[in-house]
PDB file of N, CA and C in Angstrom:
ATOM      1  N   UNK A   1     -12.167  -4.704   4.801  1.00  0.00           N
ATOM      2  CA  UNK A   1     -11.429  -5.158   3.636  1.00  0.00           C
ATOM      3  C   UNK A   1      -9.952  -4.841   3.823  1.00  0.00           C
ATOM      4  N   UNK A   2      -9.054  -5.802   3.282  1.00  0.00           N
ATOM      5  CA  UNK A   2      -7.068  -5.765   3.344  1.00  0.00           C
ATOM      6  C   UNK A   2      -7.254  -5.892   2.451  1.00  0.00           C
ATOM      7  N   UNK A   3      -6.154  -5.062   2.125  1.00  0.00           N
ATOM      8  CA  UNK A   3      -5.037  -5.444   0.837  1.00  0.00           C
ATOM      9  C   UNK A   3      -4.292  -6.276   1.025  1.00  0.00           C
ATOM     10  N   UNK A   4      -4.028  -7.915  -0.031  1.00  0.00           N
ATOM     11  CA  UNK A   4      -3.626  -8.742  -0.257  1.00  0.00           C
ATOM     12  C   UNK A   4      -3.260  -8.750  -1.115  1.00  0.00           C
ATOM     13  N   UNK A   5      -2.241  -9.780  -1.771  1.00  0.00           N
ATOM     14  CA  UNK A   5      -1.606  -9.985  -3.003  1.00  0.00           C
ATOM     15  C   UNK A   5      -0.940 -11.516  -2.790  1.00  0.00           C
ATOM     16  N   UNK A   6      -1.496 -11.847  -4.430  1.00  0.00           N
ATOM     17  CA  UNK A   6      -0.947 -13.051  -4.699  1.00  0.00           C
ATOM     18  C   UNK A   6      -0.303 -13.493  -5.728  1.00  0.00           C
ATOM     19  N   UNK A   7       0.873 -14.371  -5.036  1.00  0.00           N
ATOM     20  CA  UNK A   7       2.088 -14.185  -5.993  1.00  0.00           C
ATOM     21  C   UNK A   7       2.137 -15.340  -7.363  1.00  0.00           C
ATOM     22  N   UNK A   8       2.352 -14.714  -8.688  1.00  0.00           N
ATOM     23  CA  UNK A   8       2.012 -15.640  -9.675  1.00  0.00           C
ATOM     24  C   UNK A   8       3.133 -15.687 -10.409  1.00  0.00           C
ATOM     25  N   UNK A   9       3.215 -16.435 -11.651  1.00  0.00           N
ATOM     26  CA  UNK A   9       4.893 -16.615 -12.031  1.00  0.00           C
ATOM     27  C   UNK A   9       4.801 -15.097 -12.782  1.00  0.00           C
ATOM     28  N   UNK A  10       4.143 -14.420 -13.671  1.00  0.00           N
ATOM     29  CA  UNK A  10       4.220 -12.949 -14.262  1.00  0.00           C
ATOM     30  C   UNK A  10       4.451 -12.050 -13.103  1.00  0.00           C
ATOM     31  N   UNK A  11       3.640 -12.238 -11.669  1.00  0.00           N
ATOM     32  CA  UNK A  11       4.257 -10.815 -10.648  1.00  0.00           C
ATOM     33  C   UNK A  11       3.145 -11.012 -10.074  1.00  0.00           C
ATOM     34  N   UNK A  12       2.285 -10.009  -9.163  1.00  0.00           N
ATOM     35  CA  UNK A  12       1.698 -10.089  -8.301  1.00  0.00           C
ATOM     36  C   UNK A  12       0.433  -9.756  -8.779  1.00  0.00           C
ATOM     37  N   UNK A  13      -0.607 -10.461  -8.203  1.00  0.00           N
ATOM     38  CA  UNK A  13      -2.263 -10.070  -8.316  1.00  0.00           C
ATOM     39  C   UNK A  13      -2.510  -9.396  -7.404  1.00  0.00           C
ATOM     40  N   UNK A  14      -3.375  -8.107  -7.441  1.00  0.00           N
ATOM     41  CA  UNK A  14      -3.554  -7.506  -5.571  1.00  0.00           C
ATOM     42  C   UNK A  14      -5.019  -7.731  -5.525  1.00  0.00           C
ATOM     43  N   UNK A  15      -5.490  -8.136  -4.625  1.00  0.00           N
ATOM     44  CA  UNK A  15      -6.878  -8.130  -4.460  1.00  0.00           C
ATOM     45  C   UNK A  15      -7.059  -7.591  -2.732  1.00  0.00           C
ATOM     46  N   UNK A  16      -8.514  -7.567  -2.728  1.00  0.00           N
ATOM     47  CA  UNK A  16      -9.334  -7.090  -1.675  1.00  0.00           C
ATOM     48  C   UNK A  16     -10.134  -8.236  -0.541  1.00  0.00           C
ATOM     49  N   UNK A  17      -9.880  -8.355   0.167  1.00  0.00           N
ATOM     50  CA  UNK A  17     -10.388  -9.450   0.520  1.00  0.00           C
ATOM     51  C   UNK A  17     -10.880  -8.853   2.393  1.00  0.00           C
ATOM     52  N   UNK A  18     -11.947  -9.536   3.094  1.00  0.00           N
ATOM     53  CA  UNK A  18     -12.879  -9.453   4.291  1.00  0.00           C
ATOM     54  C   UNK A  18     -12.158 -10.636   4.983  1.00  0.00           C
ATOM     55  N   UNK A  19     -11.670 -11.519   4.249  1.00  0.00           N
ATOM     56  CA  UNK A  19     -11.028 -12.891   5.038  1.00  0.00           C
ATOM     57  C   UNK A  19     -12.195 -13.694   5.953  1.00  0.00           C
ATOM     58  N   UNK A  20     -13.694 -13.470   5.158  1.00  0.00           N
ATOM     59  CA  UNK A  20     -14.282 -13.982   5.688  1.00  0.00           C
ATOM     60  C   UNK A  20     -15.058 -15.189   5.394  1.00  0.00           C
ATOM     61  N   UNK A  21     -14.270 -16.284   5.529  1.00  0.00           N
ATOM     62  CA  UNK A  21     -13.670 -17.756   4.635  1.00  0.00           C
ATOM     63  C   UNK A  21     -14.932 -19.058   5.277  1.00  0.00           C
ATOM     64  N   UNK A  22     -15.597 -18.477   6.271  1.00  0.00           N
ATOM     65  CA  UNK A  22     -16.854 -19.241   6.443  1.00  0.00           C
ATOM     66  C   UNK A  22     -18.212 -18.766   5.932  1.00  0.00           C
ATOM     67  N   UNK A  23     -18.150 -17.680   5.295  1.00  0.00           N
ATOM     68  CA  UNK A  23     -19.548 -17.527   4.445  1.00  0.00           C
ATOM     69  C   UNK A  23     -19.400 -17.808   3.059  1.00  0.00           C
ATOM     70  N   UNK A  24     -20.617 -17.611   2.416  1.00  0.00           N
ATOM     71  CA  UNK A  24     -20.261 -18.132   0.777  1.00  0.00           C
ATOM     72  C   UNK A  24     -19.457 -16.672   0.307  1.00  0.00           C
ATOM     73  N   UNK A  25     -18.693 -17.129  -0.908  1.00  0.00           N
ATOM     74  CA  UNK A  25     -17.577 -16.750  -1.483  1.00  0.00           C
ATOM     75  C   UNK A  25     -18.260 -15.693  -2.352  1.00  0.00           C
ATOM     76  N   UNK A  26     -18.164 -14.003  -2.708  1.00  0.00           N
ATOM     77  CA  UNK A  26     -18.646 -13.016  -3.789  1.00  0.00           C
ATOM     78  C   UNK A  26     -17.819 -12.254  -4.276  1.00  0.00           C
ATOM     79  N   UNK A  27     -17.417 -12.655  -5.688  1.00  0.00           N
ATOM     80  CA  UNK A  27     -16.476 -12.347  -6.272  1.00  0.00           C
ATOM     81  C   UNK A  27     -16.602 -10.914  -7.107  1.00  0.00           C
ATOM     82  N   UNK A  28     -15.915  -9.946  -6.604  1.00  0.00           N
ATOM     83  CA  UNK A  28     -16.239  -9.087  -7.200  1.00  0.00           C
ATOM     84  C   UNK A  28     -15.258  -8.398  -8.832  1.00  0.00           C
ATOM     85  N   UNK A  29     -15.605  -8.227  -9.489  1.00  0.00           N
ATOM     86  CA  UNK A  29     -14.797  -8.260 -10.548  1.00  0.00           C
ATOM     87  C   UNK A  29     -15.107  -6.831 -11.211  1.00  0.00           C
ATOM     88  N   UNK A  30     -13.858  -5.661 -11.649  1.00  0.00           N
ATOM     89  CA  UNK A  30     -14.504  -4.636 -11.580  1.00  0.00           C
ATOM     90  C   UNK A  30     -14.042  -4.371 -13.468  1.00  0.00           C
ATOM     91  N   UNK A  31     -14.762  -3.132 -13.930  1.00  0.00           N
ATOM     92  CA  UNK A  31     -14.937  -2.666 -15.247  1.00  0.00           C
ATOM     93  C   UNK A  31     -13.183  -2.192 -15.979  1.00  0.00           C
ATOM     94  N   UNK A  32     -12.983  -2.177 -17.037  1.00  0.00           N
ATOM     95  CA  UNK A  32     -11.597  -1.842 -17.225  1.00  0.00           C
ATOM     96  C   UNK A  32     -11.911  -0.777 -17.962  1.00  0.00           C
ATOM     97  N   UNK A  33     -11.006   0.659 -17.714  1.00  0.00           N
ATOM     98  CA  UNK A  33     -10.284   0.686 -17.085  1.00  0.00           C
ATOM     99  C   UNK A  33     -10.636   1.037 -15.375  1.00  0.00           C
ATOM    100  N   UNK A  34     -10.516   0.514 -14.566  1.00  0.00           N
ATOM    101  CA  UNK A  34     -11.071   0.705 -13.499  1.00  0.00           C
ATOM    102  C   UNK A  34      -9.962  -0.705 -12.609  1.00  0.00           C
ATOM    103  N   UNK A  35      -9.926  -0.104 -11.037  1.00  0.00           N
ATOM    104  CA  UNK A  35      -9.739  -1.355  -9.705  1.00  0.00           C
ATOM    105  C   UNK A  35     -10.697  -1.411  -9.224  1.00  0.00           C
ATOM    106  N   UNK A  36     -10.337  -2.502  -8.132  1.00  0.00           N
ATOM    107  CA  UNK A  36     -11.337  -2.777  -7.014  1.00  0.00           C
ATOM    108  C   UNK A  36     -11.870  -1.779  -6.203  1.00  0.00           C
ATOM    109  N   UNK A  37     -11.233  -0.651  -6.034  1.00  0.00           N
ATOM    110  CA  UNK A  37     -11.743   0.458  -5.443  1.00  0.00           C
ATOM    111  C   UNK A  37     -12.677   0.771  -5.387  1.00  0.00           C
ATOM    112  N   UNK A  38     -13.749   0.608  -6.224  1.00  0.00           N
ATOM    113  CA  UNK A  38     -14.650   0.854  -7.022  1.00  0.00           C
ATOM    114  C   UNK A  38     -16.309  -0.190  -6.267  1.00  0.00           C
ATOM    115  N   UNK A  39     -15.445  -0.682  -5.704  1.00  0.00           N
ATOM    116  CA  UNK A  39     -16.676  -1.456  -4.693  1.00  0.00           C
ATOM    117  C   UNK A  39     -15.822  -1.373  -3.699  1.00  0.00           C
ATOM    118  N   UNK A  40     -15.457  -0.507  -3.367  1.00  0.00           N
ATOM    119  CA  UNK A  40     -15.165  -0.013  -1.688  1.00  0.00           C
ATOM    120  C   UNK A  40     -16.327   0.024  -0.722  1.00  0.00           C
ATOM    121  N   UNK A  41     -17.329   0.857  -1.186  1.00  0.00           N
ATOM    122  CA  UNK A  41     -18.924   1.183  -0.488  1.00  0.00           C
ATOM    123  C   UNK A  41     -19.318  -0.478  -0.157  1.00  0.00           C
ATOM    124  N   UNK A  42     -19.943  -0.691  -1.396  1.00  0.00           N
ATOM    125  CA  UNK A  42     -20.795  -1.994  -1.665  1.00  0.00           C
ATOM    126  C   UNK A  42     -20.369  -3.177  -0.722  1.00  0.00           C
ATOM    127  N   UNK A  43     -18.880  -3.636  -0.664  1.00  0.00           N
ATOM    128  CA  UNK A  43     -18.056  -4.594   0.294  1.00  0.00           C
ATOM    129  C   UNK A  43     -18.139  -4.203   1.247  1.00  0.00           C
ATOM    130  N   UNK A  44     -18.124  -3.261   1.844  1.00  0.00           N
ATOM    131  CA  UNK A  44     -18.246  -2.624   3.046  1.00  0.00           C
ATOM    132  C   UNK A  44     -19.744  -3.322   4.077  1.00  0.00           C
ATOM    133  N   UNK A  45     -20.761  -2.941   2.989  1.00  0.00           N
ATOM    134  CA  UNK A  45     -22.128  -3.696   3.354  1.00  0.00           C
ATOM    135  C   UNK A  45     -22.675  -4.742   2.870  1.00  0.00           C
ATOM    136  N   UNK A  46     -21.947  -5.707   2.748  1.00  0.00           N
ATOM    137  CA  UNK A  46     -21.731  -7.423   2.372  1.00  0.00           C
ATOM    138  C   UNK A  46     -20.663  -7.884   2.840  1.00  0.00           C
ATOM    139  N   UNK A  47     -19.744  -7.041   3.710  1.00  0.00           N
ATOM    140  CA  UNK A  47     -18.911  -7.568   4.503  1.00  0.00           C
ATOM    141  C   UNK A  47     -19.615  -8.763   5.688  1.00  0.00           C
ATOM    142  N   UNK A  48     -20.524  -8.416   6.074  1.00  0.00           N
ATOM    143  CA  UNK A  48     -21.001 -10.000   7.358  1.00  0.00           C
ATOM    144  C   UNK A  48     -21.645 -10.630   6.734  1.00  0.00           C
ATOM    145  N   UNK A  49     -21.962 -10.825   5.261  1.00  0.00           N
ATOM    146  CA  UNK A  49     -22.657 -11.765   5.066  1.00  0.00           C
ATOM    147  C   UNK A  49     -21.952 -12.731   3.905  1.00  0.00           C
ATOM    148  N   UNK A  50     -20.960 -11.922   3.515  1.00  0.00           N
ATOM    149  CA  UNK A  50     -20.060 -12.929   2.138  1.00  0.00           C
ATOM    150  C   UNK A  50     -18.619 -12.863   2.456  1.00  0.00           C
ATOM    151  N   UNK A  51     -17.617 -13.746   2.440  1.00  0.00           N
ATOM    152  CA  UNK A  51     -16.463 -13.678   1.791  1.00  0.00           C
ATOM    153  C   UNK A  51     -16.342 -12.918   0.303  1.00  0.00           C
ATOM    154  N   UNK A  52     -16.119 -11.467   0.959  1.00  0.00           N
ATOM    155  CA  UNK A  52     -15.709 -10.588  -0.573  1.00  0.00           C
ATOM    156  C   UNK A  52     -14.503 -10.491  -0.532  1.00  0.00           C
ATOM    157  N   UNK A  53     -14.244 -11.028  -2.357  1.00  0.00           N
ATOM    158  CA  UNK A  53     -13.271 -10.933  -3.415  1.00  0.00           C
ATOM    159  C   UNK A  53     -13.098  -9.752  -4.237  1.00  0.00           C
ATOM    160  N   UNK A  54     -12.549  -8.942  -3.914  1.00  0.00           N
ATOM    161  CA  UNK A  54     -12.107  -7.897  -5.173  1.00  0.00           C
ATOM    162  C   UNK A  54     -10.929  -7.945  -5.913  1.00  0.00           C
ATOM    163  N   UNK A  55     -10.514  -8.559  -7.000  1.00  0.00           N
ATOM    164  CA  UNK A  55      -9.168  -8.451  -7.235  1.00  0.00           C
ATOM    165  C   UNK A  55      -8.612  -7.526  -8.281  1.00  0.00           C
ATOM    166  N   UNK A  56      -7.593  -6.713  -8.592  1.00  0.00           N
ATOM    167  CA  UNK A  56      -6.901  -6.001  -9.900  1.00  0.00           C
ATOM    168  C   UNK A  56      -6.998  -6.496 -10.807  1.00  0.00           C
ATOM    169  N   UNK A  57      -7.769  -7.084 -11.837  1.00  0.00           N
ATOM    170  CA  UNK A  57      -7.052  -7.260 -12.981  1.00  0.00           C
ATOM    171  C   UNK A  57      -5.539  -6.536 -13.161  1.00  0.00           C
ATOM    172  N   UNK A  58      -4.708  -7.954 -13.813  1.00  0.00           N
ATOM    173  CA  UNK A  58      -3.644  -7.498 -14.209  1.00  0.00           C
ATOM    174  C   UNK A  58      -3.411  -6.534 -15.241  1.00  0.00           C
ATOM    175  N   UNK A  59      -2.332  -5.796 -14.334  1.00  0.00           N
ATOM    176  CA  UNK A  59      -2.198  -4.141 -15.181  1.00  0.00           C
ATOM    177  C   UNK A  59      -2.970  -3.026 -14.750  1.00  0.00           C
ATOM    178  N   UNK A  60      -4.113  -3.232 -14.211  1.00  0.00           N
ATOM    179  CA  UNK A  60      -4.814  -2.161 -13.462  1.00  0.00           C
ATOM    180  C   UNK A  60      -4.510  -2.360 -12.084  1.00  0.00           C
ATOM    181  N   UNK A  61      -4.753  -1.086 -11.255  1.00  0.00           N
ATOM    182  CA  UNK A  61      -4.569  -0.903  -9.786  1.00  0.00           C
ATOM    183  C   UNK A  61      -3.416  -1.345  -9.798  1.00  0.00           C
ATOM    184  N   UNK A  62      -3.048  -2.105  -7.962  1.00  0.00           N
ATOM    185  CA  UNK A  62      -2.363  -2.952  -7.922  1.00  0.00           C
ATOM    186  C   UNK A  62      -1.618  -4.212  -8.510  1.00  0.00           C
ATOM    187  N   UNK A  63      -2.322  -4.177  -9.266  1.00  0.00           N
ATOM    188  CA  UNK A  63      -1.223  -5.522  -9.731  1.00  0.00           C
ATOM    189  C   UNK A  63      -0.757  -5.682 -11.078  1.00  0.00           C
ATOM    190  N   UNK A  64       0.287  -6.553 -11.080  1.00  0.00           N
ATOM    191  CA  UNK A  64       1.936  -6.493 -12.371  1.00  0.00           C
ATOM    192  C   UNK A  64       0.821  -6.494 -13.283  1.00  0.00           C
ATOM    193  N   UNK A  65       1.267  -5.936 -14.318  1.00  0.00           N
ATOM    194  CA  UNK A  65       0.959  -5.746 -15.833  1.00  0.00           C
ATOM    195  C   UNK A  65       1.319  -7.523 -16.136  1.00  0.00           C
ATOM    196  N   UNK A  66       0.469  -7.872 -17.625  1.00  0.00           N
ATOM    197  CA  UNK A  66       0.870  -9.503 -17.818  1.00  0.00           C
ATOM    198  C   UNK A  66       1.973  -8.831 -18.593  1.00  0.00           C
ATOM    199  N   UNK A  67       2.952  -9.523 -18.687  1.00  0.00           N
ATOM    200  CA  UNK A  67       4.179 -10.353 -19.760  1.00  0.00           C
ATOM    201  C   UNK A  67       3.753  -9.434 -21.579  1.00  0.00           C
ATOM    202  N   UNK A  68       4.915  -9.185 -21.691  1.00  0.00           N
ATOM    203  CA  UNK A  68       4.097  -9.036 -23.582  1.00  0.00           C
ATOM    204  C   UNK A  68       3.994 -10.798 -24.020  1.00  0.00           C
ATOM    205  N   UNK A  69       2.894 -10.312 -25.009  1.00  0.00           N
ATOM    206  CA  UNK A  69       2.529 -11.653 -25.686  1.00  0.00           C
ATOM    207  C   UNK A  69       1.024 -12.464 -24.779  1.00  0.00           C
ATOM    208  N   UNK A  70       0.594 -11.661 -23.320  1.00  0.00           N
ATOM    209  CA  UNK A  70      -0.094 -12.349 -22.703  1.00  0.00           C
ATOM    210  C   UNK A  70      -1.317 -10.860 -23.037  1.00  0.00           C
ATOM    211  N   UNK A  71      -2.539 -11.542 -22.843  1.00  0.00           N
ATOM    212  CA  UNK A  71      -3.564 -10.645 -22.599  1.00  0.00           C
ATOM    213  C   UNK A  71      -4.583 -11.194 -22.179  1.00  0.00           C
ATOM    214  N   UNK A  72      -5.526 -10.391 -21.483  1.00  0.00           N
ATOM    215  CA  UNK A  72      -6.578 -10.859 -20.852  1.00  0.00           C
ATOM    216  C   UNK A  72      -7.960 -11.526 -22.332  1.00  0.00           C
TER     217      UNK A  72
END
């Protein structure tokens, strides 16, 4: 798993990603308050068989807080 980030007009999303773009896609989405960190283990051993997704929700971990006026 890398640390990635993707750039949005509010600031940056950071996610987790295997970059492994020929298996099916498993999106991992983690509890708030909490990051992706949190399936560090688990991705680790679904790394050869999925393209794993972990990303920050915005404002947690890595990535920009939304805008005031925006919320999840």
């Amino acid at each position: 798993m890398r640390a990635r980030y993707l750039d949005l007009d509010y600031g940056q999303l950071h996610y987790r990603s295997n970059e492994c773009s020929s298996a099916p896609p498993l999106l991992l989405l983690h509890q708030s308050p909490s990051d992706s960190t949190m399936y560090a283990e688990l991705a680790a051993t679904l790394d050869d068989q999925y393209w794993v997704i972990a990303p920050d929700n915005p404002g947690f971990g890595n990535s920009d807080a939304l805008p005031d006026g925006f919320s999840l």
